[in-house]
PDB file of N, CA and C in Angstrom:
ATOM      1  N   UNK A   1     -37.131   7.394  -8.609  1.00  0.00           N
ATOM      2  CA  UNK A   1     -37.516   8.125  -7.429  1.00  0.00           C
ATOM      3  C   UNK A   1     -37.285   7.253  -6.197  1.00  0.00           C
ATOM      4  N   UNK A   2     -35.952   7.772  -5.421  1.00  0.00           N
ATOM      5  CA  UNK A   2     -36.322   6.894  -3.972  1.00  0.00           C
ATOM      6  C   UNK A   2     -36.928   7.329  -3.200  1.00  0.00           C
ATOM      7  N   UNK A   3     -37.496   6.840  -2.449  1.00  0.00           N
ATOM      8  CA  UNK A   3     -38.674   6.941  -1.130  1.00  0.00           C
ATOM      9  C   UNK A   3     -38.380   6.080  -0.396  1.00  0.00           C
ATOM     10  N   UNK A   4     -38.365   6.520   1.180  1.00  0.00           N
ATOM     11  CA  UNK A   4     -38.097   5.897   2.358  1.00  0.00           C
ATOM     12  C   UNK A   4     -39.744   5.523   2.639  1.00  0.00           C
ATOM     13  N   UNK A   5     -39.733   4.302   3.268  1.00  0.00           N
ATOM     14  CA  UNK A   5     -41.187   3.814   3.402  1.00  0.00           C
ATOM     15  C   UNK A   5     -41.306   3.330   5.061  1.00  0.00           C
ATOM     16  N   UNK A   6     -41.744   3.538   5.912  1.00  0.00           N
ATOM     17  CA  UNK A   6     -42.162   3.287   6.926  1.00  0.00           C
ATOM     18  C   UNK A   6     -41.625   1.296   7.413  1.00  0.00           C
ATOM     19  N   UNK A   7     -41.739   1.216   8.897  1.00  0.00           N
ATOM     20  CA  UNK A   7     -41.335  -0.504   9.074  1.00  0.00           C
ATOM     21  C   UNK A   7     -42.785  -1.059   8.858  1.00  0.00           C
ATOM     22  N   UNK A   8     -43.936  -0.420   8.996  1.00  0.00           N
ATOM     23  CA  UNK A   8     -45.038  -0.158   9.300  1.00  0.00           C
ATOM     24  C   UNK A   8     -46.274  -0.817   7.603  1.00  0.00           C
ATOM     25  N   UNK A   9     -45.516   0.147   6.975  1.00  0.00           N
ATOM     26  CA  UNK A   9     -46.343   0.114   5.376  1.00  0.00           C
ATOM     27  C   UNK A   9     -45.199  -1.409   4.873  1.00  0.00           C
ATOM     28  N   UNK A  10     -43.998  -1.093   5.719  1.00  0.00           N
ATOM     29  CA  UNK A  10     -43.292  -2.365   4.601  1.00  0.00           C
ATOM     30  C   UNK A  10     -44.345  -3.610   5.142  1.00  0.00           C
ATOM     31  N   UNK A  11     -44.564  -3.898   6.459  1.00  0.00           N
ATOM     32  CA  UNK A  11     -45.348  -5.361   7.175  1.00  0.00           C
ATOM     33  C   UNK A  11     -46.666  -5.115   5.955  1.00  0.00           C
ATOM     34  N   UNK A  12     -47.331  -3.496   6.271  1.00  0.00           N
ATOM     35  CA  UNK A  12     -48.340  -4.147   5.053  1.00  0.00           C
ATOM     36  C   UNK A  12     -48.228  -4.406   3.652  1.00  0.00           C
ATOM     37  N   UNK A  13     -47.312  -4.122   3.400  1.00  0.00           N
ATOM     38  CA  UNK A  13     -46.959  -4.556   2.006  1.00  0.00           C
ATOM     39  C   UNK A  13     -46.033  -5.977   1.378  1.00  0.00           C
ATOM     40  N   UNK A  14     -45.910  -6.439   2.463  1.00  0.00           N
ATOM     41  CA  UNK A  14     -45.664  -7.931   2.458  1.00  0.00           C
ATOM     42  C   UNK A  14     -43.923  -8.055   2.514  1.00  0.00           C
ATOM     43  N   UNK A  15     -43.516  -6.724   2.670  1.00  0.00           N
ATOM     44  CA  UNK A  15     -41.731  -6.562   2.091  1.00  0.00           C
ATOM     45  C   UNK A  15     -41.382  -7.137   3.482  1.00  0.00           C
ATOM     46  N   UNK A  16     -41.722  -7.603   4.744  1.00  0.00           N
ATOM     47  CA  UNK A  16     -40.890  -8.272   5.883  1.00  0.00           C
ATOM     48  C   UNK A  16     -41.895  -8.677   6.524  1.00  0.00           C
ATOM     49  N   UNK A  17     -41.450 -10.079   6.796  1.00  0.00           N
ATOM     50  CA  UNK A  17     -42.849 -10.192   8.262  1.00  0.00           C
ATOM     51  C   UNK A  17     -43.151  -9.915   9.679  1.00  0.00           C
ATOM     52  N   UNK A  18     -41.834  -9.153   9.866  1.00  0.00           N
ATOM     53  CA  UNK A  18     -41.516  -8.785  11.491  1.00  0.00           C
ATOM     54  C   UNK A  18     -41.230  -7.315  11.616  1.00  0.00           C
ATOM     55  N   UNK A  19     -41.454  -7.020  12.222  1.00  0.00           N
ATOM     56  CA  UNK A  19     -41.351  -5.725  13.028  1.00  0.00           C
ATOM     57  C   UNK A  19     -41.150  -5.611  14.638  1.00  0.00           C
ATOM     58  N   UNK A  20     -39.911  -4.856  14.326  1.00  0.00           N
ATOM     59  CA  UNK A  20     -39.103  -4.740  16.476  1.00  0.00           C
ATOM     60  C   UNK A  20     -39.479  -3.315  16.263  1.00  0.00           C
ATOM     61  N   UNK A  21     -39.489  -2.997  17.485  1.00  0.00           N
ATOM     62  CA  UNK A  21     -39.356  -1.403  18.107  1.00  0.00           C
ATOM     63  C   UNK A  21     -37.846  -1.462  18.119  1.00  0.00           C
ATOM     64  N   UNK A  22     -37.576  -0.234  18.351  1.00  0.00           N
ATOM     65  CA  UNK A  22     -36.131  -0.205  18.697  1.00  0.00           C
ATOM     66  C   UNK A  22     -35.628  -0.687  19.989  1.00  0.00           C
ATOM     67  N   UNK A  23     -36.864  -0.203  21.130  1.00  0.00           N
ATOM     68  CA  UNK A  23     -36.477  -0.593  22.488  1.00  0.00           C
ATOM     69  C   UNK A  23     -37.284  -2.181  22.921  1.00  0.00           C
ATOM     70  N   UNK A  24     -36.676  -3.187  22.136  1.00  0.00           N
ATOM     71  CA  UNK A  24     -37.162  -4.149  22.359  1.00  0.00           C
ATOM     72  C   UNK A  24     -36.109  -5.071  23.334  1.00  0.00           C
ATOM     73  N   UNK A  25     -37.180  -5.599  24.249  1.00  0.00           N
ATOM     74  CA  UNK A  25     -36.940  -5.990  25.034  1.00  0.00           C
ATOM     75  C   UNK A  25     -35.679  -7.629  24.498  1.00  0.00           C
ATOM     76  N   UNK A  26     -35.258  -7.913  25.600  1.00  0.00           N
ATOM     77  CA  UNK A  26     -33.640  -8.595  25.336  1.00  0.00           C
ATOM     78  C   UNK A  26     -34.242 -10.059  25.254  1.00  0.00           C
ATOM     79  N   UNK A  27     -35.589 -10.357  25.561  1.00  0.00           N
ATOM     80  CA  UNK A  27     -35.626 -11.771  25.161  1.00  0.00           C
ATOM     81  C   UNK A  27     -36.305 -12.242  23.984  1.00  0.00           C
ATOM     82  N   UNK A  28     -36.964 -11.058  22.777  1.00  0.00           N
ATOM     83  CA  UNK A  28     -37.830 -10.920  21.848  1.00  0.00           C
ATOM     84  C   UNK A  28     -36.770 -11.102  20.463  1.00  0.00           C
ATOM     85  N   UNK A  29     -35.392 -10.563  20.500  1.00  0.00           N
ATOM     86  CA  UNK A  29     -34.578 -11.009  18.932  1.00  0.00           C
ATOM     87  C   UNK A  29     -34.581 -12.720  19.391  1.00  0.00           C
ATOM     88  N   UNK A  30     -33.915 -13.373  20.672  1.00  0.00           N
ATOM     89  CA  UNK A  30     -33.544 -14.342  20.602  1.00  0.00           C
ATOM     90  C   UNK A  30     -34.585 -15.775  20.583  1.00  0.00           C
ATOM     91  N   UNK A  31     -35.604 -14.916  20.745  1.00  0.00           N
ATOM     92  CA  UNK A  31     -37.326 -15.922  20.612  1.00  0.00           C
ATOM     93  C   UNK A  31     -36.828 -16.220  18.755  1.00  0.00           C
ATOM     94  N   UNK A  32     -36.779 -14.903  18.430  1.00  0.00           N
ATOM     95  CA  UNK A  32     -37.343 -15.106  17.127  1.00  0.00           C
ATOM     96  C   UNK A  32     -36.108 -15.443  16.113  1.00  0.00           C
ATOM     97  N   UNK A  33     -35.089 -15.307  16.627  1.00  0.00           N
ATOM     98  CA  UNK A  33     -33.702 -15.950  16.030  1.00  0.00           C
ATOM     99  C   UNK A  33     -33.391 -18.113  16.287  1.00  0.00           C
ATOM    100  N   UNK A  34     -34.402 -17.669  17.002  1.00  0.00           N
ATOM    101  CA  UNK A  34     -34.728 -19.674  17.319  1.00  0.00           C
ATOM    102  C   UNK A  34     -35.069 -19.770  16.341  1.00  0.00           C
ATOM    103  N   UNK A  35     -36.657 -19.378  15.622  1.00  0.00           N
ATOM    104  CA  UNK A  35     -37.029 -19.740  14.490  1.00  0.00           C
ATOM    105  C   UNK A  35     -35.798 -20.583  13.529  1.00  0.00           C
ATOM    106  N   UNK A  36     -34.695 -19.388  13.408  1.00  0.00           N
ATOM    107  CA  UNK A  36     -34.035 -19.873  12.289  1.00  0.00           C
ATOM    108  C   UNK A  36     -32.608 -21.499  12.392  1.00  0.00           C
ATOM    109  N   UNK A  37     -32.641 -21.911  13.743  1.00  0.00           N
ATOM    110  CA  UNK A  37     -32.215 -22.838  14.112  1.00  0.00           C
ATOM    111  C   UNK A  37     -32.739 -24.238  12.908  1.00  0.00           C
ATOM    112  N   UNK A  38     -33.494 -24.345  12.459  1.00  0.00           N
ATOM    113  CA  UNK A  38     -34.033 -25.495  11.758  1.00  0.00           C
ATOM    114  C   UNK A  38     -33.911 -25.529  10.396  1.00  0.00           C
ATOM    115  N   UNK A  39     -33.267 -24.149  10.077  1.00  0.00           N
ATOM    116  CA  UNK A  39     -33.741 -23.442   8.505  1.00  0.00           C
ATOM    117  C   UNK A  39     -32.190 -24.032   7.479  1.00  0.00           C
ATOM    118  N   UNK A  40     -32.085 -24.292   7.220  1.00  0.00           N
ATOM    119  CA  UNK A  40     -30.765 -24.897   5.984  1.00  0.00           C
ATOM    120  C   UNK A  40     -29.762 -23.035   6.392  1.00  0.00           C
ATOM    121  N   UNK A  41     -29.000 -23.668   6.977  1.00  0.00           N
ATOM    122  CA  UNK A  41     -28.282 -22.763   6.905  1.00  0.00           C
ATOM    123  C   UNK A  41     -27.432 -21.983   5.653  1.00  0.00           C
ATOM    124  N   UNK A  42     -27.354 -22.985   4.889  1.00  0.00           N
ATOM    125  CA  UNK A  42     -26.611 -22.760   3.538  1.00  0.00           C
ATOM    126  C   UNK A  42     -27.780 -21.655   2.541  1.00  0.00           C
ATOM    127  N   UNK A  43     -28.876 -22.166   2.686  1.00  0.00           N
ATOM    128  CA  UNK A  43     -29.561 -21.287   1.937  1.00  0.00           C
ATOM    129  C   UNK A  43     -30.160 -19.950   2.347  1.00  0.00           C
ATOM    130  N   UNK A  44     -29.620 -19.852   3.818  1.00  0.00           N
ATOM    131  CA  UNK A  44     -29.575 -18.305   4.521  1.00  0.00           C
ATOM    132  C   UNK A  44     -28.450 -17.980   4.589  1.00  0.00           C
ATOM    133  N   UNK A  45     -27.616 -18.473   4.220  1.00  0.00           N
ATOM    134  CA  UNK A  45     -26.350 -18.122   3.891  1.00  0.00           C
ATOM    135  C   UNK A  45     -26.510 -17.442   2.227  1.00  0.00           C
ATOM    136  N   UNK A  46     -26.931 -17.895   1.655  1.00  0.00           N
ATOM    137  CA  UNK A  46     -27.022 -17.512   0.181  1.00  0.00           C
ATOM    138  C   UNK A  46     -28.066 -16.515  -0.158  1.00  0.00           C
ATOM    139  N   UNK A  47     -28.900 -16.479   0.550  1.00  0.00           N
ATOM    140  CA  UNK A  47     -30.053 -15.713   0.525  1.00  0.00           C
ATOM    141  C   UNK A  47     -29.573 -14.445   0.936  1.00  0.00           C
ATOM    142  N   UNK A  48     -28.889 -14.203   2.050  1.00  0.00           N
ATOM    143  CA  UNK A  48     -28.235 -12.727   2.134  1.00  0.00           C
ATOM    144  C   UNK A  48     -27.368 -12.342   1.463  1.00  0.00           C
ATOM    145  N   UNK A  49     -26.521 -13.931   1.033  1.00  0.00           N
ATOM    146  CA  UNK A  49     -25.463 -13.040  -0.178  1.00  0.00           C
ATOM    147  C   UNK A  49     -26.482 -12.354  -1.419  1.00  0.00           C
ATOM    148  N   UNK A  50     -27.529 -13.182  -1.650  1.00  0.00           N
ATOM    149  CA  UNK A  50     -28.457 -12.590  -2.895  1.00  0.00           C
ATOM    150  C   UNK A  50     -28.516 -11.025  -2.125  1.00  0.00           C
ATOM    151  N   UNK A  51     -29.097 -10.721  -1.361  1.00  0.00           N
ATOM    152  CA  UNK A  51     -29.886  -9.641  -1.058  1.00  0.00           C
ATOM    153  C   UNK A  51     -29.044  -8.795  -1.093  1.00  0.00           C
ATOM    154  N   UNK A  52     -27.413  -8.688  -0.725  1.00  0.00           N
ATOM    155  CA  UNK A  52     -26.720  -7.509  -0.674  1.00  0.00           C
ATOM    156  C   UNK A  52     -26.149  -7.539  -2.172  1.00  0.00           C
ATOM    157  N   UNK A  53     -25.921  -8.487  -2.586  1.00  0.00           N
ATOM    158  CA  UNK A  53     -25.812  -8.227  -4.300  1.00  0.00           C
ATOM    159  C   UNK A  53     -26.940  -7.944  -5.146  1.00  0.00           C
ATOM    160  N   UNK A  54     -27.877  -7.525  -4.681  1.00  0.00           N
ATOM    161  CA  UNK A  54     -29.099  -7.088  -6.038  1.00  0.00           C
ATOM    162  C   UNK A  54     -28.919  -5.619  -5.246  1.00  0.00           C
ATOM    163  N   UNK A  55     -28.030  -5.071  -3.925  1.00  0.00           N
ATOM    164  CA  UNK A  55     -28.574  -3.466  -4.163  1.00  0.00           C
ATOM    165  C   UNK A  55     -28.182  -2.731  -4.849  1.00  0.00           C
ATOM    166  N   UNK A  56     -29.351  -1.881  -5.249  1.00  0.00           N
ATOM    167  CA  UNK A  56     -28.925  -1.388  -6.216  1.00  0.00           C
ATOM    168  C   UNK A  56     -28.746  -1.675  -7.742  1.00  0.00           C
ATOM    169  N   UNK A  57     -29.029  -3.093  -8.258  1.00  0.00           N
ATOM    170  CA  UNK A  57     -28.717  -3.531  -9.441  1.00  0.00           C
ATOM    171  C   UNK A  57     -30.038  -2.980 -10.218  1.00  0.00           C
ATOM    172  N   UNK A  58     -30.201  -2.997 -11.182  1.00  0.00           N
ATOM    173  CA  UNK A  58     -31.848  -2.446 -12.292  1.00  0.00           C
ATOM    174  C   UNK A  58     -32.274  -4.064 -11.923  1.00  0.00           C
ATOM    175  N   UNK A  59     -33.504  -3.903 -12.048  1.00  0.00           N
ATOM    176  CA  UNK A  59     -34.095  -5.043 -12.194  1.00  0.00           C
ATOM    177  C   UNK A  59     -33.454  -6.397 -13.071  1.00  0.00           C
ATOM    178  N   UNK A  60     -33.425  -6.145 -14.087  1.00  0.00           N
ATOM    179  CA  UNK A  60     -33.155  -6.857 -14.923  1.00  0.00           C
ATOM    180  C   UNK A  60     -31.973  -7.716 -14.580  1.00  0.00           C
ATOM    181  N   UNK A  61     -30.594  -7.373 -14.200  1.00  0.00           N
ATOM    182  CA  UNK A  61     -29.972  -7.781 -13.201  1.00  0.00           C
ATOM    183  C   UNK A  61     -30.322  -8.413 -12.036  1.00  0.00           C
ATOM    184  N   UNK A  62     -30.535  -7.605 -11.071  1.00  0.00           N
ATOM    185  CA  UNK A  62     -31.075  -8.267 -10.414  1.00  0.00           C
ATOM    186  C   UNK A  62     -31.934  -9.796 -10.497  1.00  0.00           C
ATOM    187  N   UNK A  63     -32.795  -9.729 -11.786  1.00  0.00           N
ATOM    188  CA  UNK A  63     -33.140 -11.221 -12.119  1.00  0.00           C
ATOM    189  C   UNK A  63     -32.258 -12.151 -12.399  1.00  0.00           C
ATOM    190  N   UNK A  64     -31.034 -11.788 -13.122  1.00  0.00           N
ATOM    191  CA  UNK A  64     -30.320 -12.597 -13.233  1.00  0.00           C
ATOM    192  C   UNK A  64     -29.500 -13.344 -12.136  1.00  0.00           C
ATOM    193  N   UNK A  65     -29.132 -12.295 -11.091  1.00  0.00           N
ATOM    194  CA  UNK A  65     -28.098 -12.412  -9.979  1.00  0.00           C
ATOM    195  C   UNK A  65     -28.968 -13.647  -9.432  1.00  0.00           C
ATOM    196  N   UNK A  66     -30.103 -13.209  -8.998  1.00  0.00           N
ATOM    197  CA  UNK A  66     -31.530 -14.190  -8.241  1.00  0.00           C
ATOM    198  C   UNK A  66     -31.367 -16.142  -8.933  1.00  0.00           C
ATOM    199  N   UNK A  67     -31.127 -15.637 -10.717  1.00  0.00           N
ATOM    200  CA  UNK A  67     -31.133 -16.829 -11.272  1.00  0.00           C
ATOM    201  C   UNK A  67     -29.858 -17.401 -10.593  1.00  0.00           C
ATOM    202  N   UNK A  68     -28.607 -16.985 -11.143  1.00  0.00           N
ATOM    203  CA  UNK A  68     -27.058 -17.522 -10.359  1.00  0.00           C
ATOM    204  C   UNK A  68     -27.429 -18.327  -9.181  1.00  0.00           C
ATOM    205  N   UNK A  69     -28.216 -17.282  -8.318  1.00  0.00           N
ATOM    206  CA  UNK A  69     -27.441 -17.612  -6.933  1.00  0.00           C
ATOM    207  C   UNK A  69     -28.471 -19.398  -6.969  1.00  0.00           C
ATOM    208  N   UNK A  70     -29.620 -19.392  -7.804  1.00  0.00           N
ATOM    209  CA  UNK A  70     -30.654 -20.271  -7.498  1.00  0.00           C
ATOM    210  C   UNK A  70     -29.904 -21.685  -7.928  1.00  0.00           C
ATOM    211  N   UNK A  71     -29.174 -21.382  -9.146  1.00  0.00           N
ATOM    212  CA  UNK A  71     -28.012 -22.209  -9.456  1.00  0.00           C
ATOM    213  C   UNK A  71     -27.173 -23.233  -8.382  1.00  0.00           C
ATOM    214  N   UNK A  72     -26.642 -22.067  -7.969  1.00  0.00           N
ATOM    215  CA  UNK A  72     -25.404 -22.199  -6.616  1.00  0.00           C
ATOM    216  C   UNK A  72     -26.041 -23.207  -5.798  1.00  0.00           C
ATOM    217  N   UNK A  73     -27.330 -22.579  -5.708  1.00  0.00           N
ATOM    218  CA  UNK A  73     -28.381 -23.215  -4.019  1.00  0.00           C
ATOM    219  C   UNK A  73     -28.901 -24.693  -4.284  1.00  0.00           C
ATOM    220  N   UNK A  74     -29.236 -25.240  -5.635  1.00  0.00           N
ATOM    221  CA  UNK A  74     -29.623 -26.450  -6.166  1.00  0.00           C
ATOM    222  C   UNK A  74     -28.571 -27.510  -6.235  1.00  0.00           C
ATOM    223  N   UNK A  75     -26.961 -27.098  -5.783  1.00  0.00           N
ATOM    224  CA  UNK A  75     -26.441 -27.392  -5.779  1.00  0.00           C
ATOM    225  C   UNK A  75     -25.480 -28.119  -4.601  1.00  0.00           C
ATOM    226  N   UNK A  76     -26.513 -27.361  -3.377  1.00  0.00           N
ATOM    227  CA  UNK A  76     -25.949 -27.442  -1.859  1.00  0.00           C
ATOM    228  C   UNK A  76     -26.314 -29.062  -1.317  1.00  0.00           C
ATOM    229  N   UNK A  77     -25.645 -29.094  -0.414  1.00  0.00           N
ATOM    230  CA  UNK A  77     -26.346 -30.603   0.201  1.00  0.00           C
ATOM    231  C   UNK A  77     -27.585 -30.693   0.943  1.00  0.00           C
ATOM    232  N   UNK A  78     -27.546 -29.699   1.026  1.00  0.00           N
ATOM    233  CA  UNK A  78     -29.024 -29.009   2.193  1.00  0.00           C
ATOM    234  C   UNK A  78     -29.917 -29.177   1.159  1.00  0.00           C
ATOM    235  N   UNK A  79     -29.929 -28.633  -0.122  1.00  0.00           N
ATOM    236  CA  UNK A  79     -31.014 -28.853  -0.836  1.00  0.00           C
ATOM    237  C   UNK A  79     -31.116 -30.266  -1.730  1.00  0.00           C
ATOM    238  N   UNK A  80     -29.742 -31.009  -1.950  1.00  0.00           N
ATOM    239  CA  UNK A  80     -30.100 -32.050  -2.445  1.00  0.00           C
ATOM    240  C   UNK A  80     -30.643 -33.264  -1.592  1.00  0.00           C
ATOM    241  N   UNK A  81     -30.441 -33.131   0.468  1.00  0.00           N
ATOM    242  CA  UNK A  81     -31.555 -33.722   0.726  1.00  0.00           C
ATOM    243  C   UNK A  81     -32.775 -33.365   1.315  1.00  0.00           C
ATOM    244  N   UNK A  82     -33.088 -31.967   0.804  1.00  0.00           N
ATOM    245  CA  UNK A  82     -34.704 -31.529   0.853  1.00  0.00           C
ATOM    246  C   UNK A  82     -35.128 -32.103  -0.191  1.00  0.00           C
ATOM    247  N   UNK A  83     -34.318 -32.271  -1.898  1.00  0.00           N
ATOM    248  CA  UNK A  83     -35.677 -32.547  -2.545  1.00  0.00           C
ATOM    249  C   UNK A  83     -35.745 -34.449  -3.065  1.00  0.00           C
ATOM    250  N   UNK A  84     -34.123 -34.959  -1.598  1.00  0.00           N
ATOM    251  CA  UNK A  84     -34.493 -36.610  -2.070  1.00  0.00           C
ATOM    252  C   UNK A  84     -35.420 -36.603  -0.814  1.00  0.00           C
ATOM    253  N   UNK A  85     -35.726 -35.663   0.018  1.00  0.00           N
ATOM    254  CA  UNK A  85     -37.029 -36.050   1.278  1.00  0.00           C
ATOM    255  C   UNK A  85     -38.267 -36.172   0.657  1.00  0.00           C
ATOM    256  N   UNK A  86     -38.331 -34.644  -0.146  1.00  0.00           N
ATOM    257  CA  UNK A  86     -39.754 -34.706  -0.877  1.00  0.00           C
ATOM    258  C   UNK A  86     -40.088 -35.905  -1.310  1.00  0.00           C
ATOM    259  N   UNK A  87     -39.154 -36.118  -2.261  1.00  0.00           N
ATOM    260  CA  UNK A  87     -39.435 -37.100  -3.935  1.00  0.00           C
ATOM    261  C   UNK A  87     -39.260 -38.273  -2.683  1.00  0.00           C
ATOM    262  N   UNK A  88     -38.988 -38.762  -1.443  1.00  0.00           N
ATOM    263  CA  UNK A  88     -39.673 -39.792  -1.013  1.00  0.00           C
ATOM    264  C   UNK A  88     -40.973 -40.437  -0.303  1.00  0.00           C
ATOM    265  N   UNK A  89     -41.862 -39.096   0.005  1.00  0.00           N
ATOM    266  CA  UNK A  89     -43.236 -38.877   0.391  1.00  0.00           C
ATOM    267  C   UNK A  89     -44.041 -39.775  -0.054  1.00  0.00           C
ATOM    268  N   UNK A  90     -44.913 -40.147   0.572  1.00  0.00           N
ATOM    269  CA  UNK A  90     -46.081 -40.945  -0.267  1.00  0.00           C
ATOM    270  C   UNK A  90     -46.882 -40.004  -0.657  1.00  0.00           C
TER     271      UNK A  90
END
């Protein structure tokens, strides 16, 4: 059964954390597109490739695709020095 769900019920249901109006004002995407200035680009790079390859897939798939791409991403330089930053923490 598909069902169209509101931008509204998705914020309460945890499916996005943002919500625009349509008539949003011209300095409110680029506030919030800063956010992503700091973010590993490679793994928002991969993260949307995930998202347009699970539409539509059954679940079960979909888990798998999720596994691949997690593959791919453990593999980036972005993440191999997030986790030699961690593993150097006191």
């Amino acid at each position: 059964m598909d069902r169209e769900i509101s931008a509204a019920d998705a914020m309460e249901l945890g499916l996005v954390n943002r919500v625009f109006r349509m008539t949003v004002s011209n300095s409110t995407p680029p506030d919030y597109v800063n956010e992503f200035q700091n973010m590993s680009r490679s793994a928002l790079a991969l993260t949307k490739k995930l998202l347009y390859q699970m539409d539509g897939l059954a679940f079960r798939d979909a888990l798998e695709t999720g596994g691949d791409v997690n593959v791919v991403a453990r593999m980036t330089v972005d993440c191999q020095k997030g986790i030699a930053g961690f593993l150097k923490r006191d």
